[in-house]
C-alpha atoms as a PDB file:
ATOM      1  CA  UNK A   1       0.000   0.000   0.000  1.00  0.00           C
ATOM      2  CA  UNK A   2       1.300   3.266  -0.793  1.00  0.00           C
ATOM      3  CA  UNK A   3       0.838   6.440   1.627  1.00  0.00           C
ATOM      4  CA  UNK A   4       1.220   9.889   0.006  1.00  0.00           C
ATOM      5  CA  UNK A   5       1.931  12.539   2.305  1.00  0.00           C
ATOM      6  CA  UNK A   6       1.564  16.441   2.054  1.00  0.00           C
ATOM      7  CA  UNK A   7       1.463  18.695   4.554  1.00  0.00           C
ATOM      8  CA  UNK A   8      -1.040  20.821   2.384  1.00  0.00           C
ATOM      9  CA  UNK A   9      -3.484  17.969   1.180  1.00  0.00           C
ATOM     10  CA  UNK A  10      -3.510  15.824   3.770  1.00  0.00           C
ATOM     11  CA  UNK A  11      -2.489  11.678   2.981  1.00  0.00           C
ATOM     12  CA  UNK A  12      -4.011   9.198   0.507  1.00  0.00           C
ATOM     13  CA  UNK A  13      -4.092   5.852   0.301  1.00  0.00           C
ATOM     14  CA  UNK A  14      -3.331   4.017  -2.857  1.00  0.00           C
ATOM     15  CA  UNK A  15      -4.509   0.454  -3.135  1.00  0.00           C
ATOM     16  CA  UNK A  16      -2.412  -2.620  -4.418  1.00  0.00           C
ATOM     17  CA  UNK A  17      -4.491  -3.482  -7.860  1.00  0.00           C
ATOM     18  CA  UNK A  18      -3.749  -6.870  -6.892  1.00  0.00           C
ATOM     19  CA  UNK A  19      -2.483  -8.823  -4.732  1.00  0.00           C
ATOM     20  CA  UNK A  20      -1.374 -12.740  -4.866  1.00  0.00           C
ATOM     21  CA  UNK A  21      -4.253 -13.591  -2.023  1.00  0.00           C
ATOM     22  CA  UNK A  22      -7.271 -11.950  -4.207  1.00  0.00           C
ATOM     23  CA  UNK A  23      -7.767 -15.290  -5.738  1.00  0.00           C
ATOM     24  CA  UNK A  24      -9.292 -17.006  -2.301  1.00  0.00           C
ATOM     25  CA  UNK A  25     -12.166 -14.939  -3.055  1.00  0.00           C
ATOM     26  CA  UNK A  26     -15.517 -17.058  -3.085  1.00  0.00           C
ATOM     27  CA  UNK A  27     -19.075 -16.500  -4.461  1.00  0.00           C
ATOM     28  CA  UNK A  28     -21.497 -14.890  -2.258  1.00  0.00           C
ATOM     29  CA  UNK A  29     -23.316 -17.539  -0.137  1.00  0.00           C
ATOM     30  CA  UNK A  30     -27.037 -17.547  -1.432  1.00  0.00           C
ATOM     31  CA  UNK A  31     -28.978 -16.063   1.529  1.00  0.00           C
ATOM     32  CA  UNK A  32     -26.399 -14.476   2.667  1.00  0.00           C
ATOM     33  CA  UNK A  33     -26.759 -11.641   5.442  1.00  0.00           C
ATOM     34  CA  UNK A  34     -24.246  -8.992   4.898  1.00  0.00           C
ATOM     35  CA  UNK A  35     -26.006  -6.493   7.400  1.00  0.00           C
ATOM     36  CA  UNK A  36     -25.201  -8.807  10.459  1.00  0.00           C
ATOM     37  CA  UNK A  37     -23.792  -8.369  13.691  1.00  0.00           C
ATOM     38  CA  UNK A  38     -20.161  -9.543  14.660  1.00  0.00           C
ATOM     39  CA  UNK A  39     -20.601 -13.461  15.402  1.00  0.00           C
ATOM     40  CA  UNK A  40     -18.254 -12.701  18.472  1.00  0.00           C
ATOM     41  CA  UNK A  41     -19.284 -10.034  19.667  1.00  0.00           C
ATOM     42  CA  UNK A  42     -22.195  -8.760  18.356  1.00  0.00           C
ATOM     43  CA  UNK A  43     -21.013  -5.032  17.252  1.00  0.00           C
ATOM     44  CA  UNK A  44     -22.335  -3.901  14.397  1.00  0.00           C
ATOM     45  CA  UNK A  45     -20.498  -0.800  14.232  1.00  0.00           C
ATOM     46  CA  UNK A  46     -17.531  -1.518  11.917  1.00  0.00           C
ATOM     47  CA  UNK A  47     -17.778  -4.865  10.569  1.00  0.00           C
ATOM     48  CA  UNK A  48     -15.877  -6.676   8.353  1.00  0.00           C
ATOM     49  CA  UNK A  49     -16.828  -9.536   6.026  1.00  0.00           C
ATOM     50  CA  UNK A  50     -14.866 -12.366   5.529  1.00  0.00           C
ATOM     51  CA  UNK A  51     -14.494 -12.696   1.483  1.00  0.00           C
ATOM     52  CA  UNK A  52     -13.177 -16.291   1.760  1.00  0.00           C
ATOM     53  CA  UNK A  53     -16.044 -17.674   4.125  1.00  0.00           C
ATOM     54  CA  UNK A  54     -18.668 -15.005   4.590  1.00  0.00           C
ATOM     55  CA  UNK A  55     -18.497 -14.968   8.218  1.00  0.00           C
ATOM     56  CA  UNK A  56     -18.728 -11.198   9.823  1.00  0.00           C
ATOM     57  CA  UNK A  57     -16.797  -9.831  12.341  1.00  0.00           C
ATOM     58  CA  UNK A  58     -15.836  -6.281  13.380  1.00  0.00           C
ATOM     59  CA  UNK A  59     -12.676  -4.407  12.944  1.00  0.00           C
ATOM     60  CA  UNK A  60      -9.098  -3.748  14.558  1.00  0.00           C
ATOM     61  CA  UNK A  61     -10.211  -0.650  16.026  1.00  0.00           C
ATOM     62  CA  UNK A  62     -13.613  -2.476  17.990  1.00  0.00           C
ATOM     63  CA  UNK A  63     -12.390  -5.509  19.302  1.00  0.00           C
ATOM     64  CA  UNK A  64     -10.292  -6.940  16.729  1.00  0.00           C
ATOM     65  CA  UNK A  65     -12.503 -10.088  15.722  1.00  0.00           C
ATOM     66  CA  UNK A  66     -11.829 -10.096  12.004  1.00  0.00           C
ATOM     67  CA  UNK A  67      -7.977  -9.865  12.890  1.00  0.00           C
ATOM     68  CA  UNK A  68      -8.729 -12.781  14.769  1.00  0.00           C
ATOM     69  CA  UNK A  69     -10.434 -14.570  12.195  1.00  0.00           C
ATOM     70  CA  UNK A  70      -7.643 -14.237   9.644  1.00  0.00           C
ATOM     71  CA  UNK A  71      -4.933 -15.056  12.318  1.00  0.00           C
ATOM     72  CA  UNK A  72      -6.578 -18.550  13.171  1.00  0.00           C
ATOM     73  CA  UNK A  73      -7.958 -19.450   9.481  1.00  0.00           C
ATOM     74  CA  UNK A  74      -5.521 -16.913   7.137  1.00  0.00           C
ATOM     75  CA  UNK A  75      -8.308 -15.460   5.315  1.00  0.00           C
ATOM     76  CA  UNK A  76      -6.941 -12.773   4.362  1.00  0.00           C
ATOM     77  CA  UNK A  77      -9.449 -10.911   1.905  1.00  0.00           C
ATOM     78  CA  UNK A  78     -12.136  -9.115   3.835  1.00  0.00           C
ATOM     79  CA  UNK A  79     -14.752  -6.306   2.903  1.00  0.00           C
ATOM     80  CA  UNK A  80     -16.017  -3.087   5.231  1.00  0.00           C
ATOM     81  CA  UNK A  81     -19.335  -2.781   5.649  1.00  0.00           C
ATOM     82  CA  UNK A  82     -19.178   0.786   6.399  1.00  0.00           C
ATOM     83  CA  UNK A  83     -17.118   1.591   3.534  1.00  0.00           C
ATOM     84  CA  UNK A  84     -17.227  -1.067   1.053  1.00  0.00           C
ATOM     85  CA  UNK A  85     -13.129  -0.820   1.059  1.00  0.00           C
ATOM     86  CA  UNK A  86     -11.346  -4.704   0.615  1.00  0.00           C
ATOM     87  CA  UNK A  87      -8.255  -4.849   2.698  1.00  0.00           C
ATOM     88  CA  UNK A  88      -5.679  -8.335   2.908  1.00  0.00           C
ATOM     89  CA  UNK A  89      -4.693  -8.763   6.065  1.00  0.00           C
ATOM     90  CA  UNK A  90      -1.077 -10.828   4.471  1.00  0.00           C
ATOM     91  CA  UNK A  91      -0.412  -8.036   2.363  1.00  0.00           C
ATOM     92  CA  UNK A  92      -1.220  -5.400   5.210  1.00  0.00           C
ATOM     93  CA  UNK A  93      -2.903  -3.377   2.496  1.00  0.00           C
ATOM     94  CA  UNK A  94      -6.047  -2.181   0.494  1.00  0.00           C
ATOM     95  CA  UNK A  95      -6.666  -3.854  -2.433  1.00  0.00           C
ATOM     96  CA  UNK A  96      -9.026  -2.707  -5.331  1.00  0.00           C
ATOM     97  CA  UNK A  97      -9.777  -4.762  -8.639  1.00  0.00           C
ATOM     98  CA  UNK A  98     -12.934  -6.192 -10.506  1.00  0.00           C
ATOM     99  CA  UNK A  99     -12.253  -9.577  -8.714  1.00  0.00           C
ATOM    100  CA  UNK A 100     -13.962  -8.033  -5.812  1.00  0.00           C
ATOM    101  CA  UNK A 101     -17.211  -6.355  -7.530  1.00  0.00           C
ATOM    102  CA  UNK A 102     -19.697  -9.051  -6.948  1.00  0.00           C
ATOM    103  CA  UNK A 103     -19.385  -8.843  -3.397  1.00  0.00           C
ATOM    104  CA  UNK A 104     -18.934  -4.957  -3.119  1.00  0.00           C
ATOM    105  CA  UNK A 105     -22.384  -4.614  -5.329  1.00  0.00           C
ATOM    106  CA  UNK A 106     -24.218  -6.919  -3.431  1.00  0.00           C
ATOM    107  CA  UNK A 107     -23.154  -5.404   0.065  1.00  0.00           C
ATOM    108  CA  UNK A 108     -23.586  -2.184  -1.546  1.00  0.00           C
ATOM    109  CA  UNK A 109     -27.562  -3.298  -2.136  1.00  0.00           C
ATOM    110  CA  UNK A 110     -27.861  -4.592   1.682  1.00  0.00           C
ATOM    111  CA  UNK A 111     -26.264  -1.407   2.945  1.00  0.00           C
ATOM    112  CA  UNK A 112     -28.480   1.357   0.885  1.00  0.00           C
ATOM    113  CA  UNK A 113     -31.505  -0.866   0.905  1.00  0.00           C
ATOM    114  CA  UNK A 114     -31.302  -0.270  -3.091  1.00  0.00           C
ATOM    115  CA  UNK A 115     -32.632  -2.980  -5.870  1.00  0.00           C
END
């Protein structure tokens, strides 16, 4: 992941436009509930989905569940709910390409209640 800095804009971050995990990336579950709670906790603040197992958790900066998740299973690919951003936990970096549109439309329909 790149980081531009300058002290008159601000920073930006530049996602990898690949990376060599974004093939564990599976269909979306039929019946799937993207709009779900944490299954440790049950935040639903800032939740991640799992990309490799739809399972949700929430993020490093609740209680760290998804962290968790990819630390005992290494799934690495994961989606925000709140912002509809993929990040891999192995490369330590967003990560934006048309492997991940399925799932990012789909939440995107859950999130803005949209057809």
């Amino acid at each position: 992941m790149e980081v531009t800095d300058s002290s008159e804009m601000g920073f930006a971050v530049c996602p990898l436009s690949s990376c060599p995990h974004d093939d564990i990336v599976n269909k979306i579950p039929v019946g799937f509930e993207a709009d779900g709670p944490c299954e440790n906790c049950g935040d639903k603040e800032e939740n991640w989905i799992c990309l490799v197992c739809y399972h949700i958790f929430c993020g490093r900066h609740r209680l760290g569940h998804g962290v968790a998740h990819y630390e005992a299973s290494k799934h690495s690919m994961a989606l925000s709910f709140c912002d509809l951003s993929v990040w891999c936990h192995a490369c330590d970096s967003y990560v934006s390409n048309s492997k991940f549109e399925e799932a990012i439309r789909y939440v995107e329909k859950v999130k803005f209640k949209s057809e």
